[in-house]
N, C-alpha and C. Protein backbone atom coordinates (compact mmCIF):
# COMPACT_ATOMS: atom_id res chain seq x y z
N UNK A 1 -67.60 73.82 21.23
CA UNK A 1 -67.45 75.26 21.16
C UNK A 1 -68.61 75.95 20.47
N UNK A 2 -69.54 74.99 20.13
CA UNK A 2 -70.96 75.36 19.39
C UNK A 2 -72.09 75.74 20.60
N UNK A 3 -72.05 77.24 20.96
CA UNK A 3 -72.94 77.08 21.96
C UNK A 3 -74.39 77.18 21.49
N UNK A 4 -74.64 78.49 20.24
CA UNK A 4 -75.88 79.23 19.54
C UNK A 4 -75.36 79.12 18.63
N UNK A 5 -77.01 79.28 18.22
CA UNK A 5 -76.51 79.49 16.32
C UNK A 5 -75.80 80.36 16.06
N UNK A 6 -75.58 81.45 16.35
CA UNK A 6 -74.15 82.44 16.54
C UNK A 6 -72.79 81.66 16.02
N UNK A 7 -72.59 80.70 16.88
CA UNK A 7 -71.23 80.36 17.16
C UNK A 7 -71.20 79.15 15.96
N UNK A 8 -72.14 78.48 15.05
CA UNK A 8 -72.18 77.89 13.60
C UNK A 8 -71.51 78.64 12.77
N UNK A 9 -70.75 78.39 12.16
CA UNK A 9 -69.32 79.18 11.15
C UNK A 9 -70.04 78.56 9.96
N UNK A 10 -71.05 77.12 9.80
CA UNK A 10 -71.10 76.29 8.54
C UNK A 10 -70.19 76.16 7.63
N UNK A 11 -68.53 76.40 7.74
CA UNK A 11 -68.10 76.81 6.97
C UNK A 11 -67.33 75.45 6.37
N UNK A 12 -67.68 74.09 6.41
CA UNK A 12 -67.96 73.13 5.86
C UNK A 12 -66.09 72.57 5.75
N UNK A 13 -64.84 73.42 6.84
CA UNK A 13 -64.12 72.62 6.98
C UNK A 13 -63.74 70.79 7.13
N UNK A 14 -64.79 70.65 8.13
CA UNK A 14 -65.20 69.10 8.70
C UNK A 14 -65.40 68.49 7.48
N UNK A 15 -65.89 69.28 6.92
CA UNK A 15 -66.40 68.02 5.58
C UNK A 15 -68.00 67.58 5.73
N UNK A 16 -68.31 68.46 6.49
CA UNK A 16 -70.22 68.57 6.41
C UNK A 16 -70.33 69.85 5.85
N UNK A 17 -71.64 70.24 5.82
CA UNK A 17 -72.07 70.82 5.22
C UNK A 17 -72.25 72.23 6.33
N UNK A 18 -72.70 71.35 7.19
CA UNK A 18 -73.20 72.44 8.29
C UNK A 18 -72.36 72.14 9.77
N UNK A 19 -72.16 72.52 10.76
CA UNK A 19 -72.42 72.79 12.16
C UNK A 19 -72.98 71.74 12.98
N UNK A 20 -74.53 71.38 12.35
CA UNK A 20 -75.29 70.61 13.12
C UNK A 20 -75.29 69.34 12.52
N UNK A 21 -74.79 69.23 11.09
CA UNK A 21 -74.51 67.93 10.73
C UNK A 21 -73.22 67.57 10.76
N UNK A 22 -72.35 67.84 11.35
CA UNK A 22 -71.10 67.48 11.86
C UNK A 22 -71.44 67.22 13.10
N UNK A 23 -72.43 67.94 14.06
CA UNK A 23 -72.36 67.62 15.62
C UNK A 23 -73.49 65.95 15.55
N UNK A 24 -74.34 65.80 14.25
CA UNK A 24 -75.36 64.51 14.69
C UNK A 24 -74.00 63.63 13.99
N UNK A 25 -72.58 63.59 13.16
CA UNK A 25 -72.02 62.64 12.63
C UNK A 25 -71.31 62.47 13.67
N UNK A 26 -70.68 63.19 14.58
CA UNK A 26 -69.93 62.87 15.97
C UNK A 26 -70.99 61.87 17.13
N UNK A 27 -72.14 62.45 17.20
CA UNK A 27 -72.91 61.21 17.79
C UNK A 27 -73.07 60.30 17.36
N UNK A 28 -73.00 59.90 16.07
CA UNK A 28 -73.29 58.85 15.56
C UNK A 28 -71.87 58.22 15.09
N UNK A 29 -70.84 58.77 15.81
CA UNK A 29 -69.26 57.71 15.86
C UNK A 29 -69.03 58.09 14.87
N UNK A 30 -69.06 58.93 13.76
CA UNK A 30 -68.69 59.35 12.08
C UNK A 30 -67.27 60.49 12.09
N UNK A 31 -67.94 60.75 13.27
CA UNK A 31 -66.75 62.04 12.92
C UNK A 31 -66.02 62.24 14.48
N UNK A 32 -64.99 63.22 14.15
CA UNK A 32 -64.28 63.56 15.80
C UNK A 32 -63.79 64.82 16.07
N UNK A 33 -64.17 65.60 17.29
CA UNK A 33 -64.02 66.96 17.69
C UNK A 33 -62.84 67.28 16.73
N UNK A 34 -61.64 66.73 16.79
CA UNK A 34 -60.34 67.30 16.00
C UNK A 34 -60.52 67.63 14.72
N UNK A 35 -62.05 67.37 14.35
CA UNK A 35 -62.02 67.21 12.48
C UNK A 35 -62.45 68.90 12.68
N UNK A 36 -63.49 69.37 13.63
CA UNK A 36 -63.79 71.18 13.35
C UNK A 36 -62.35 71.86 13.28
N UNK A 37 -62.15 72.32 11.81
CA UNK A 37 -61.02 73.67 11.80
C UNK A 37 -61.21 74.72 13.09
N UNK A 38 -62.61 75.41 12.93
CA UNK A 38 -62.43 76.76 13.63
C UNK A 38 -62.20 76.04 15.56
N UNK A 39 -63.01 74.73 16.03
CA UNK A 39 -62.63 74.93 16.85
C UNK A 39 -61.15 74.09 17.48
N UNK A 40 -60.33 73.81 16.97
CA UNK A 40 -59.17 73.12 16.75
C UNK A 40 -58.48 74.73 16.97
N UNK A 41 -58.89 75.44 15.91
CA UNK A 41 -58.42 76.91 16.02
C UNK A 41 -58.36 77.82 17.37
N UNK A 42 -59.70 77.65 17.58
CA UNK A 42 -59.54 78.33 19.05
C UNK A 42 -59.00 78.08 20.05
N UNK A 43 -58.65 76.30 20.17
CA UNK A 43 -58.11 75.65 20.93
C UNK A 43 -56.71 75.95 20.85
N UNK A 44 -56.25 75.90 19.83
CA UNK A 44 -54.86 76.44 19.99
C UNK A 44 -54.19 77.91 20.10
N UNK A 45 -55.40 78.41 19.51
CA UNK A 45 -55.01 80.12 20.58
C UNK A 45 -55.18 80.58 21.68
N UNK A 46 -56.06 79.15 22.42
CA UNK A 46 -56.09 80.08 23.63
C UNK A 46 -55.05 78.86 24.39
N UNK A 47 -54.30 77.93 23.96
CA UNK A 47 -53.07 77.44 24.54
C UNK A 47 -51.87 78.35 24.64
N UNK A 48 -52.40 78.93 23.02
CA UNK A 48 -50.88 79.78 22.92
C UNK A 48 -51.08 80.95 23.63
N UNK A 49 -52.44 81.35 24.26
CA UNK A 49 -52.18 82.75 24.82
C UNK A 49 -52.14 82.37 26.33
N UNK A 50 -52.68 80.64 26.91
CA UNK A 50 -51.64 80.72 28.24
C UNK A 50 -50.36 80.66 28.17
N UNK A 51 -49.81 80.17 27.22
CA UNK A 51 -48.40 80.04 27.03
C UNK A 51 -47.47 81.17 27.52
N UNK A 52 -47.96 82.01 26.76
CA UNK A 52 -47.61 83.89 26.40
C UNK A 52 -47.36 84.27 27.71
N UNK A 53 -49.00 84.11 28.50
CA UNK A 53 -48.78 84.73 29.72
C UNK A 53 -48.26 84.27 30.95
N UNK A 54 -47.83 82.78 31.18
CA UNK A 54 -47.22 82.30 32.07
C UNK A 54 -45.48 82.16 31.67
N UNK A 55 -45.38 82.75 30.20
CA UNK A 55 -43.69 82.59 30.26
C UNK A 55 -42.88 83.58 30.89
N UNK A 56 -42.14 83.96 31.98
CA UNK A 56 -41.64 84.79 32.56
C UNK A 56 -40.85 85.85 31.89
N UNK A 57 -40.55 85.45 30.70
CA UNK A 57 -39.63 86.63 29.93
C UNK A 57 -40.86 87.34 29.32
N UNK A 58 -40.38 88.56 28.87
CA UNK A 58 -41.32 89.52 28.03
C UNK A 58 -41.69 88.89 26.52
N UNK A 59 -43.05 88.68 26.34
CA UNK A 59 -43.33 88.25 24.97
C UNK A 59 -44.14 89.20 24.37
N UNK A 60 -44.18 89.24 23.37
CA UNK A 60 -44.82 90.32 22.25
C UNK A 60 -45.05 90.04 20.65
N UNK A 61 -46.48 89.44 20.35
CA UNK A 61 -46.61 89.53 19.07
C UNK A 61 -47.07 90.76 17.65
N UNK A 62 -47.01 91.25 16.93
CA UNK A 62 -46.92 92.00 16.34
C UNK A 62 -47.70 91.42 14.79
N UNK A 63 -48.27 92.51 13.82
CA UNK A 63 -49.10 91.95 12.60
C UNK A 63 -47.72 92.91 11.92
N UNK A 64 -48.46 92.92 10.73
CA UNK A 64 -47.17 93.64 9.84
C UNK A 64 -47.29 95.22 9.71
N UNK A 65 -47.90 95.73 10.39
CA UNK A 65 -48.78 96.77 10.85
C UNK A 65 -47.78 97.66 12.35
N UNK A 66 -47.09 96.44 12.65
CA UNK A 66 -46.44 96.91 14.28
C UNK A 66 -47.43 97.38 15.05
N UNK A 67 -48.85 96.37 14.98
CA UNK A 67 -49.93 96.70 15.92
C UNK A 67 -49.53 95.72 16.96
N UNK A 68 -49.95 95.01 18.20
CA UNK A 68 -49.49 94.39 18.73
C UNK A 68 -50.97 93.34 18.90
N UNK A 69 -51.00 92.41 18.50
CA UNK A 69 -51.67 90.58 18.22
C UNK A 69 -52.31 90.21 19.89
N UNK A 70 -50.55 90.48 20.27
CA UNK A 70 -50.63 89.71 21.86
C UNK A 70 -49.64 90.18 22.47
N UNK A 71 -49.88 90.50 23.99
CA UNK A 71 -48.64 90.03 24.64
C UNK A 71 -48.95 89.64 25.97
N UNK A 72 -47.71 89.50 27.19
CA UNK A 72 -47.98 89.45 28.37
C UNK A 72 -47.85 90.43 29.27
N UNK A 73 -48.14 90.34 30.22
CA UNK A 73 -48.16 90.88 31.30
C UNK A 73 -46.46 92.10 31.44
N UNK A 74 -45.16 90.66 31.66
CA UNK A 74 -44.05 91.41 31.48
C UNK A 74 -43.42 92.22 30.42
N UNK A 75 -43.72 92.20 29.15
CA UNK A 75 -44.13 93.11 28.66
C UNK A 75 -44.07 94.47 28.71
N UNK A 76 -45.53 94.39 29.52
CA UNK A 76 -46.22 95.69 29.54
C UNK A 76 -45.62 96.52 30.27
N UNK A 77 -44.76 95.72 31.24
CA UNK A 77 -43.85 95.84 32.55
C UNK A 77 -42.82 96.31 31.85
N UNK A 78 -41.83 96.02 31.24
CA UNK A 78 -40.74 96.27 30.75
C UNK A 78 -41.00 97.75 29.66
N UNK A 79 -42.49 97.77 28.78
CA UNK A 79 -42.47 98.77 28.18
C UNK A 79 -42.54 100.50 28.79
N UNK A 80 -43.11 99.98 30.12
CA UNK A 80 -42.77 101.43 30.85
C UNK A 80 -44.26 101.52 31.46
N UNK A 81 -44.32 102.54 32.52
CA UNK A 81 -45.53 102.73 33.39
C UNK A 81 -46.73 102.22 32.40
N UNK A 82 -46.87 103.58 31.46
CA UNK A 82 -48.12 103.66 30.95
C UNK A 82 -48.65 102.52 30.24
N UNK A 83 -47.44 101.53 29.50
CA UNK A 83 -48.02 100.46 28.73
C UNK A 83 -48.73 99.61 29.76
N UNK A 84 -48.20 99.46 31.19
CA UNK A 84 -48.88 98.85 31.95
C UNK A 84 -50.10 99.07 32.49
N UNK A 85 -50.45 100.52 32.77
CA UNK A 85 -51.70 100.67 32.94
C UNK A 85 -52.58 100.59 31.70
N UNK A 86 -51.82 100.78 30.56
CA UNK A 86 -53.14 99.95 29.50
C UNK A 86 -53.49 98.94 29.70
N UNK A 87 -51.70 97.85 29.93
CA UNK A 87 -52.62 96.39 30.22
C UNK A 87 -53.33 96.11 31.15
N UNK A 88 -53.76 96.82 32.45
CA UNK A 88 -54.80 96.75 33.20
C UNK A 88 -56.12 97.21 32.74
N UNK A 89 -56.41 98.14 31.51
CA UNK A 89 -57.55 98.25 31.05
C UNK A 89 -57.69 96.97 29.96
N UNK A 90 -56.67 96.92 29.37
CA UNK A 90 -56.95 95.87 28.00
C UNK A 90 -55.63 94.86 28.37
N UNK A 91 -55.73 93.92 29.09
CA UNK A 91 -55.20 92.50 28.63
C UNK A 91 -54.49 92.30 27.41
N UNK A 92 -53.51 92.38 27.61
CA UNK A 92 -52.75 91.83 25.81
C UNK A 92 -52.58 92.19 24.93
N UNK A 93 -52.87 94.31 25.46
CA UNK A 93 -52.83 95.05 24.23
C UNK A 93 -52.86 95.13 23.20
N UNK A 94 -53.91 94.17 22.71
CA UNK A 94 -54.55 94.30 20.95
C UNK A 94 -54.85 95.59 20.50
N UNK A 95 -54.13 95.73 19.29
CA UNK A 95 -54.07 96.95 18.58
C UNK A 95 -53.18 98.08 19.17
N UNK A 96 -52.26 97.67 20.17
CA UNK A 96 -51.60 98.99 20.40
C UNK A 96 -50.51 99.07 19.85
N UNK A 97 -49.88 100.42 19.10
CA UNK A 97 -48.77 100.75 18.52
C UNK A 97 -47.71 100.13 18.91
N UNK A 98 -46.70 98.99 18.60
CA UNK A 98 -45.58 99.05 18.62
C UNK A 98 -44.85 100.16 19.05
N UNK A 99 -44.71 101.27 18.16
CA UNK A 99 -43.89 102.12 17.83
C UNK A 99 -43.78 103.34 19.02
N UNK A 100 -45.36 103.06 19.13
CA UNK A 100 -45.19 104.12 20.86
C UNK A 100 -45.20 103.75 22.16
N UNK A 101 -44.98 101.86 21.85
CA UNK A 101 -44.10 101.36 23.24
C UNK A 101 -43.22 101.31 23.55
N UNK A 102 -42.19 100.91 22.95
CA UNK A 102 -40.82 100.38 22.99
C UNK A 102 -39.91 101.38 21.55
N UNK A 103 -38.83 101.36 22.05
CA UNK A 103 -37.71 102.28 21.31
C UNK A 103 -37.08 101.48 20.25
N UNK A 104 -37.56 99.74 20.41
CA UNK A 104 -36.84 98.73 19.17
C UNK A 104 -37.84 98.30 18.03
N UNK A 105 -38.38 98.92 18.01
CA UNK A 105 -39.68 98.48 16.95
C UNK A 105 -39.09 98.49 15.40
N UNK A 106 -38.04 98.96 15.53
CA UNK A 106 -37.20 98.17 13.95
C UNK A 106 -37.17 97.12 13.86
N UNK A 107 -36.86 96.72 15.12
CA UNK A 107 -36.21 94.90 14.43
C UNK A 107 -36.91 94.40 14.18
N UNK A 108 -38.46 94.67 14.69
CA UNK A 108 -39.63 94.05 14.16
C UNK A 108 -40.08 94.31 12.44
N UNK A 109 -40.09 95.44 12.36
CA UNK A 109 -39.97 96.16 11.07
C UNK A 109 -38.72 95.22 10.14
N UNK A 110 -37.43 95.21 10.47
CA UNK A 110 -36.76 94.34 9.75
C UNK A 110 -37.02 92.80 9.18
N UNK A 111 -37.29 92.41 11.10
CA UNK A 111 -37.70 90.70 10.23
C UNK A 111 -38.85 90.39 9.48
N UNK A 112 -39.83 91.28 9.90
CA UNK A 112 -40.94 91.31 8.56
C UNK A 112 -40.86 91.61 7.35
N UNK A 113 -40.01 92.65 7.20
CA UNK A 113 -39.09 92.59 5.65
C UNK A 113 -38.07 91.75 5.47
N UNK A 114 -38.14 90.30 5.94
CA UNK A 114 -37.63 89.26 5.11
C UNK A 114 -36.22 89.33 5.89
N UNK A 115 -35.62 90.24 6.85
CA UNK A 115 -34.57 89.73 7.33
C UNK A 115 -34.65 88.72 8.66
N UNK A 116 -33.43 88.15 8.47
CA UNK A 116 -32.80 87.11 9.41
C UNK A 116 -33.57 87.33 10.82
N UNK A 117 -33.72 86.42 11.65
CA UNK A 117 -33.90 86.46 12.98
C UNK A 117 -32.72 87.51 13.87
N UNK A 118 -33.11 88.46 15.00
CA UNK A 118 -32.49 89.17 15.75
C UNK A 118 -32.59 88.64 17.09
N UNK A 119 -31.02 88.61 17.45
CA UNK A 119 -30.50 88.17 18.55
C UNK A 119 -29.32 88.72 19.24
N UNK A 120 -29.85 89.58 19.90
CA UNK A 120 -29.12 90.69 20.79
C UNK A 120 -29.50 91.20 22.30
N UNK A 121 -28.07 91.91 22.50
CA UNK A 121 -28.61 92.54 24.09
C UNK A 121 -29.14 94.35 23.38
N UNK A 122 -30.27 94.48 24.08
CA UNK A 122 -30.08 95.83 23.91
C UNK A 122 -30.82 97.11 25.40
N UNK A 123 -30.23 97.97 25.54
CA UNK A 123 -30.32 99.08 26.52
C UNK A 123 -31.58 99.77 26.71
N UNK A 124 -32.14 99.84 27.59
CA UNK A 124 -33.67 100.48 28.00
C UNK A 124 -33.76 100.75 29.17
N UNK A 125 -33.47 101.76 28.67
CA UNK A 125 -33.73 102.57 30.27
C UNK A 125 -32.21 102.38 30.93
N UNK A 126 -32.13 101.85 32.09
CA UNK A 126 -31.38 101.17 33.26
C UNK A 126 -31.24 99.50 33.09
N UNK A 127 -32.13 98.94 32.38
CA UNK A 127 -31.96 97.79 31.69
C UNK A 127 -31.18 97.18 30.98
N UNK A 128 -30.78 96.40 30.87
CA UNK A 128 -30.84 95.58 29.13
C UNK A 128 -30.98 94.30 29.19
N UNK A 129 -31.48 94.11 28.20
CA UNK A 129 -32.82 93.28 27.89
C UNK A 129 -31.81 91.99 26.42
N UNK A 130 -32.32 90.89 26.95
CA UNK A 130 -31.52 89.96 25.90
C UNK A 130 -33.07 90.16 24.82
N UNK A 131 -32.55 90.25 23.42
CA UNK A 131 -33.70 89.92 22.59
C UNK A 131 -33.63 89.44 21.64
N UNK A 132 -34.78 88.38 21.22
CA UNK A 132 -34.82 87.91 20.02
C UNK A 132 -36.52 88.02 19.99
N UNK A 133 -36.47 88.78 18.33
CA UNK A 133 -37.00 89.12 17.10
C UNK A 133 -37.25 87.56 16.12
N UNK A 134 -38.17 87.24 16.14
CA UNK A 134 -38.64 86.39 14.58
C UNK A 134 -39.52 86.17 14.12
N UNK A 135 -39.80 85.87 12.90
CA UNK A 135 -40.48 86.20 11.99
C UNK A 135 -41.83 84.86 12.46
N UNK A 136 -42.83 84.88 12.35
CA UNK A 136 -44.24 83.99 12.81
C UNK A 136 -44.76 83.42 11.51
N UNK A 137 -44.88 84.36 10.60
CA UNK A 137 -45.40 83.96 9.37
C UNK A 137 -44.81 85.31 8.21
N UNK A 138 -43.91 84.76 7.84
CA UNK A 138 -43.05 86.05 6.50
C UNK A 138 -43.92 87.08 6.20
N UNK A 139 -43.83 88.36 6.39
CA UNK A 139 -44.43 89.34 6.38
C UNK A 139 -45.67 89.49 6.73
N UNK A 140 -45.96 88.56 7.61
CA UNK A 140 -47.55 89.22 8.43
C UNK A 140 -47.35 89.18 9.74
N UNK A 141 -46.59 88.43 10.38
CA UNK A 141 -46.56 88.04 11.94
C UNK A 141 -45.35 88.13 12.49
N UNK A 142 -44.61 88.65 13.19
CA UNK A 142 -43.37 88.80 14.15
C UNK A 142 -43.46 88.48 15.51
N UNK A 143 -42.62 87.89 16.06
CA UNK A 143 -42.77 87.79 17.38
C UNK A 143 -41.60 88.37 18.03
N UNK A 144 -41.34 88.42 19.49
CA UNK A 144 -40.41 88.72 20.46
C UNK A 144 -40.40 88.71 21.64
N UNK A 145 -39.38 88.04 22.27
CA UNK A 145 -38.94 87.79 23.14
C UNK A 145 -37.75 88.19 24.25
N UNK A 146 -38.11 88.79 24.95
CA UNK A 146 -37.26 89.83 25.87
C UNK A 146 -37.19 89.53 27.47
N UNK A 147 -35.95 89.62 27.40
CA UNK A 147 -35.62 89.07 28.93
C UNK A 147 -34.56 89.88 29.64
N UNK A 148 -34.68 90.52 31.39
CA UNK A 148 -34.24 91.52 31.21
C UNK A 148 -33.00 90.50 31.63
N UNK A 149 -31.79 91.02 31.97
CA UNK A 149 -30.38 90.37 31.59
C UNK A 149 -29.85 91.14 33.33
N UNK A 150 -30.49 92.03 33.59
CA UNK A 150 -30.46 92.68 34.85
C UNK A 150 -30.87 92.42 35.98
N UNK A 151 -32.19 91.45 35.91
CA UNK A 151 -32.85 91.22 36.81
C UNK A 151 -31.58 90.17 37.64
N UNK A 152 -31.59 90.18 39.65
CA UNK A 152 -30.70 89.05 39.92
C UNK A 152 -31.01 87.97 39.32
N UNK A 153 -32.02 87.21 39.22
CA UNK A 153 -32.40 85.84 39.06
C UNK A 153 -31.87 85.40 37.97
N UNK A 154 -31.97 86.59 36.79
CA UNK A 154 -31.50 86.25 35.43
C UNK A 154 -30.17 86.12 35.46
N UNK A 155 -29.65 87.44 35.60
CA UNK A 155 -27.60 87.50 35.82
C UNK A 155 -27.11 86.14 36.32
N UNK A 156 -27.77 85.16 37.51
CA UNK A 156 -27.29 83.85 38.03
C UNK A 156 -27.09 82.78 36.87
N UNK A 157 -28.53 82.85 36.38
CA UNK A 157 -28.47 82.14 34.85
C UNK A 157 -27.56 82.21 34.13
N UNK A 158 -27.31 83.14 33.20
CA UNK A 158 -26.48 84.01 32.79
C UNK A 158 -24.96 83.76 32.95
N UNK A 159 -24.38 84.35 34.02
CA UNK A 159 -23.40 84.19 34.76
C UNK A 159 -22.91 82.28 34.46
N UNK A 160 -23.65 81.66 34.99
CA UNK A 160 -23.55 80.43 34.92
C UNK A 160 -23.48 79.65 33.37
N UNK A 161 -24.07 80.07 32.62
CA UNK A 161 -23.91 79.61 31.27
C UNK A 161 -22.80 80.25 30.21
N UNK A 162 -22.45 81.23 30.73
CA UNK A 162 -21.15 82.03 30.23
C UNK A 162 -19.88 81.45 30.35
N UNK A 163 -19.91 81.07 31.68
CA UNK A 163 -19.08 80.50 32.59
C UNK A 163 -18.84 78.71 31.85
N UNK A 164 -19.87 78.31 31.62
CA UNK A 164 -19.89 76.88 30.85
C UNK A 164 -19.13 76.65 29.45
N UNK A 165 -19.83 78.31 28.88
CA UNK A 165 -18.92 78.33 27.11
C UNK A 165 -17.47 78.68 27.77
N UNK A 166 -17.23 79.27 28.81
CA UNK A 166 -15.60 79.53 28.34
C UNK A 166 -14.85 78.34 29.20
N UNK A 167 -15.80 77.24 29.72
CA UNK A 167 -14.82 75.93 30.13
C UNK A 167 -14.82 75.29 29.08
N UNK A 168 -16.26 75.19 28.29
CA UNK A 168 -15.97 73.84 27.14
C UNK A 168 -14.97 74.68 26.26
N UNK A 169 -14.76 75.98 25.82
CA UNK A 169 -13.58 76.60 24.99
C UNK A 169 -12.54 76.40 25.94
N UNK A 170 -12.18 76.22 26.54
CA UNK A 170 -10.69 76.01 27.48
C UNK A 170 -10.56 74.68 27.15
N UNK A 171 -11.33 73.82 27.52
CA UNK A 171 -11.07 72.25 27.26
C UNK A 171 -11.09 72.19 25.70
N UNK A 172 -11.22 72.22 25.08
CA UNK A 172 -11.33 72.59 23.53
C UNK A 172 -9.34 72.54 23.23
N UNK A 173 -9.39 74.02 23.83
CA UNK A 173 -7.93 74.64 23.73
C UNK A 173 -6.95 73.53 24.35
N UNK A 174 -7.13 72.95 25.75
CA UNK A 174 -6.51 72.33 26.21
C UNK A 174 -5.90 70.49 25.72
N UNK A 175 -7.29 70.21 24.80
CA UNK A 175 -7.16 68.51 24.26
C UNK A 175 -6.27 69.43 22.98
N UNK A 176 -6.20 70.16 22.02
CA UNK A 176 -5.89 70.48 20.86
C UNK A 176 -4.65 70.74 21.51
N UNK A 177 -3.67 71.42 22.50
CA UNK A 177 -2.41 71.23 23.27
C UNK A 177 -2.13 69.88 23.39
N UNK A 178 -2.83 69.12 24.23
CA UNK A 178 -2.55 68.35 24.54
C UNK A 178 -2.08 66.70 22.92
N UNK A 179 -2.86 67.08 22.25
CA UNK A 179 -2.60 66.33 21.08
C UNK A 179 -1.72 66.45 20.33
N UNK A 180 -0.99 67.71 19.92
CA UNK A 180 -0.17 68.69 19.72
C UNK A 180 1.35 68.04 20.64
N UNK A 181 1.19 68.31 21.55
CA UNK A 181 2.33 67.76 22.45
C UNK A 181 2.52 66.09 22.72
N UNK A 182 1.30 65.66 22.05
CA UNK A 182 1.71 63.68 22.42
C UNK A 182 2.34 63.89 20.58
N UNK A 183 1.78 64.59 19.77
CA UNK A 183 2.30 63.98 18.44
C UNK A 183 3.47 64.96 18.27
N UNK A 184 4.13 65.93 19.10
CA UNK A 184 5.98 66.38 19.20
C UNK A 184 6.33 64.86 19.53
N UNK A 185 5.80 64.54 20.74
CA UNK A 185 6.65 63.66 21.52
C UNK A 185 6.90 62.15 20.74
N UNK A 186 5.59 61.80 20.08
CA UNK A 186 5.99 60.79 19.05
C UNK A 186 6.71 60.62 18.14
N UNK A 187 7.14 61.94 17.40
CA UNK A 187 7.71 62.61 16.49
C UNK A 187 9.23 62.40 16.89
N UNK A 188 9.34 63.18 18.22
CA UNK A 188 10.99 63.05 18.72
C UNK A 188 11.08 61.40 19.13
N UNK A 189 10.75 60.62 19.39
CA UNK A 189 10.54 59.44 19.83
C UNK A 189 11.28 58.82 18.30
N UNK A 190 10.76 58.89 17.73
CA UNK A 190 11.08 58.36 16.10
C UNK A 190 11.76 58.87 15.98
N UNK A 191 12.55 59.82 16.03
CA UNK A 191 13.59 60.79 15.51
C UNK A 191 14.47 59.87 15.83
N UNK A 192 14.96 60.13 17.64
CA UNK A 192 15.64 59.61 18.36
C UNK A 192 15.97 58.03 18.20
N UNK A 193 14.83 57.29 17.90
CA UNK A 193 15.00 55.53 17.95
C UNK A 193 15.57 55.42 16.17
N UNK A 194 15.27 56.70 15.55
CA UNK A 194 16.13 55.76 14.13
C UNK A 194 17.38 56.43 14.26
C-alpha cells in the first residue's frame, strides 16, 4: 500500500523505524505484510465498506457528531429522493447530517449516550422499517441497520419466522399440557391402586 513517499506514515507501528526499513525486513523474510498497522487498517476498511454496500438492508454509520462515517446505497434510498441524489454526487455520504436525513436520529443520539442497543419497527413515510441502533465504539461511533418490513421479499421472511415463534410457543404450551396430564394420570393411578 506504499506507493510514494506520500503514502510512508514512518509511524514505526511495525516495529521499524521507517516505511522502507520494514519493506527491505519483509524481503529479507524478517517481517510480514500483517505486521503494517496503517495498512492492515486500510485493509479492513475497505472490507468493511464492501460489506456496507453489498448488504441489502439499509446501513448507516454515524460519529458522535450524527455526521454520517458511511453508508450504502439503500440507505440513501430509504432516506428519501434528495439523500439519494447526494449519494450519486458523494458515495457514502461522508459528513452529511444525520438529522436532516431521517426523522430517527435520536436513537442514534441515545445509544451514544451510553444507552442500550435499539430494536424496533418504526414508520416512514408509507414504510416501516425494522431497526436496530448500536453503539460501534461508546460515544464516538453508532451504527444502524434498517430494513424495510414492507418490501414483498421481506414480509415472506418475516411472515415465515413469526410463524416459527408461535409453533415453537404452541409446542412449548402443548409438552407443558401434555406433562401436566401424564402426572394427573399417574397421580389418579396411585390413588386408585392404594
Amino acid at each position: 500500500g506504499k506507493y510514494s513517499r506520500e503514502d510512508e506514515l514512518n509511524c514505526g507501528g511495525c516495529g521499524y523505524d521507517t516505511c522502507r526499513d520494514f519493506a527491505r525486513a519483509m524481503l529479507a523474510g524478517k517481517a510480514e505484510l500483517g505486521m503494517c498497522v496503517s495498512y492492515m487498517r486500510k485493509l479492513a476498511q475497505k472490507k468493511a465498506n464492501g460489506l456496507i454496500k453489498s448488504i441489502p438492508s439499509a446501513v448507516v454509520i454515524v460519529d458522535k457528531d450524527l455526521r454520517v462515517v458511511e453508508c450504502n446505497a439503500n440507505f440513501a434510498r430509504i432516506a428519501g429522493e434528495e439523500a439519494e441524489q447526494l449519494w450519486e454526487a458523494k458515495p457514502g455520504l461522508e459528513g452529511a447530517e444525520l438529522e436532516k436525513l431521517v426523522p430517527f436520529h435520536r436513537y442514534f443520539r441515545d445509544v451514544l449516550n451510553g444507552a442500550a442497543a435499539v430494536d424496533r419497527d418504526l414508520r416512514l413515510g408509507r414504510r416501516i422499517l425494522h431497526a436496530t441502533v448500536f453503539g460501534i465504539e461508546r460515544g464516538e461511533y453508532a451504527g444502524g441497520v434498517f430494513q424495510d418490513v414492507t418490501a414483498p421479499w421481506v414480509r415472506k421472511d418475516r411472515v415465515v419466522a413469526q410463524a416459527r415463534k408461535v409453533i415453537t410457543k404452541n409446542l412449548a404450551v402443548v409438552q407443558k399440557i401434555a406433562f401436566l396430564l401424564g402426572e394427573n394420570a399417574a397421580e389418579t393411578e396411585a390413588t386408585l391402586s392404594s
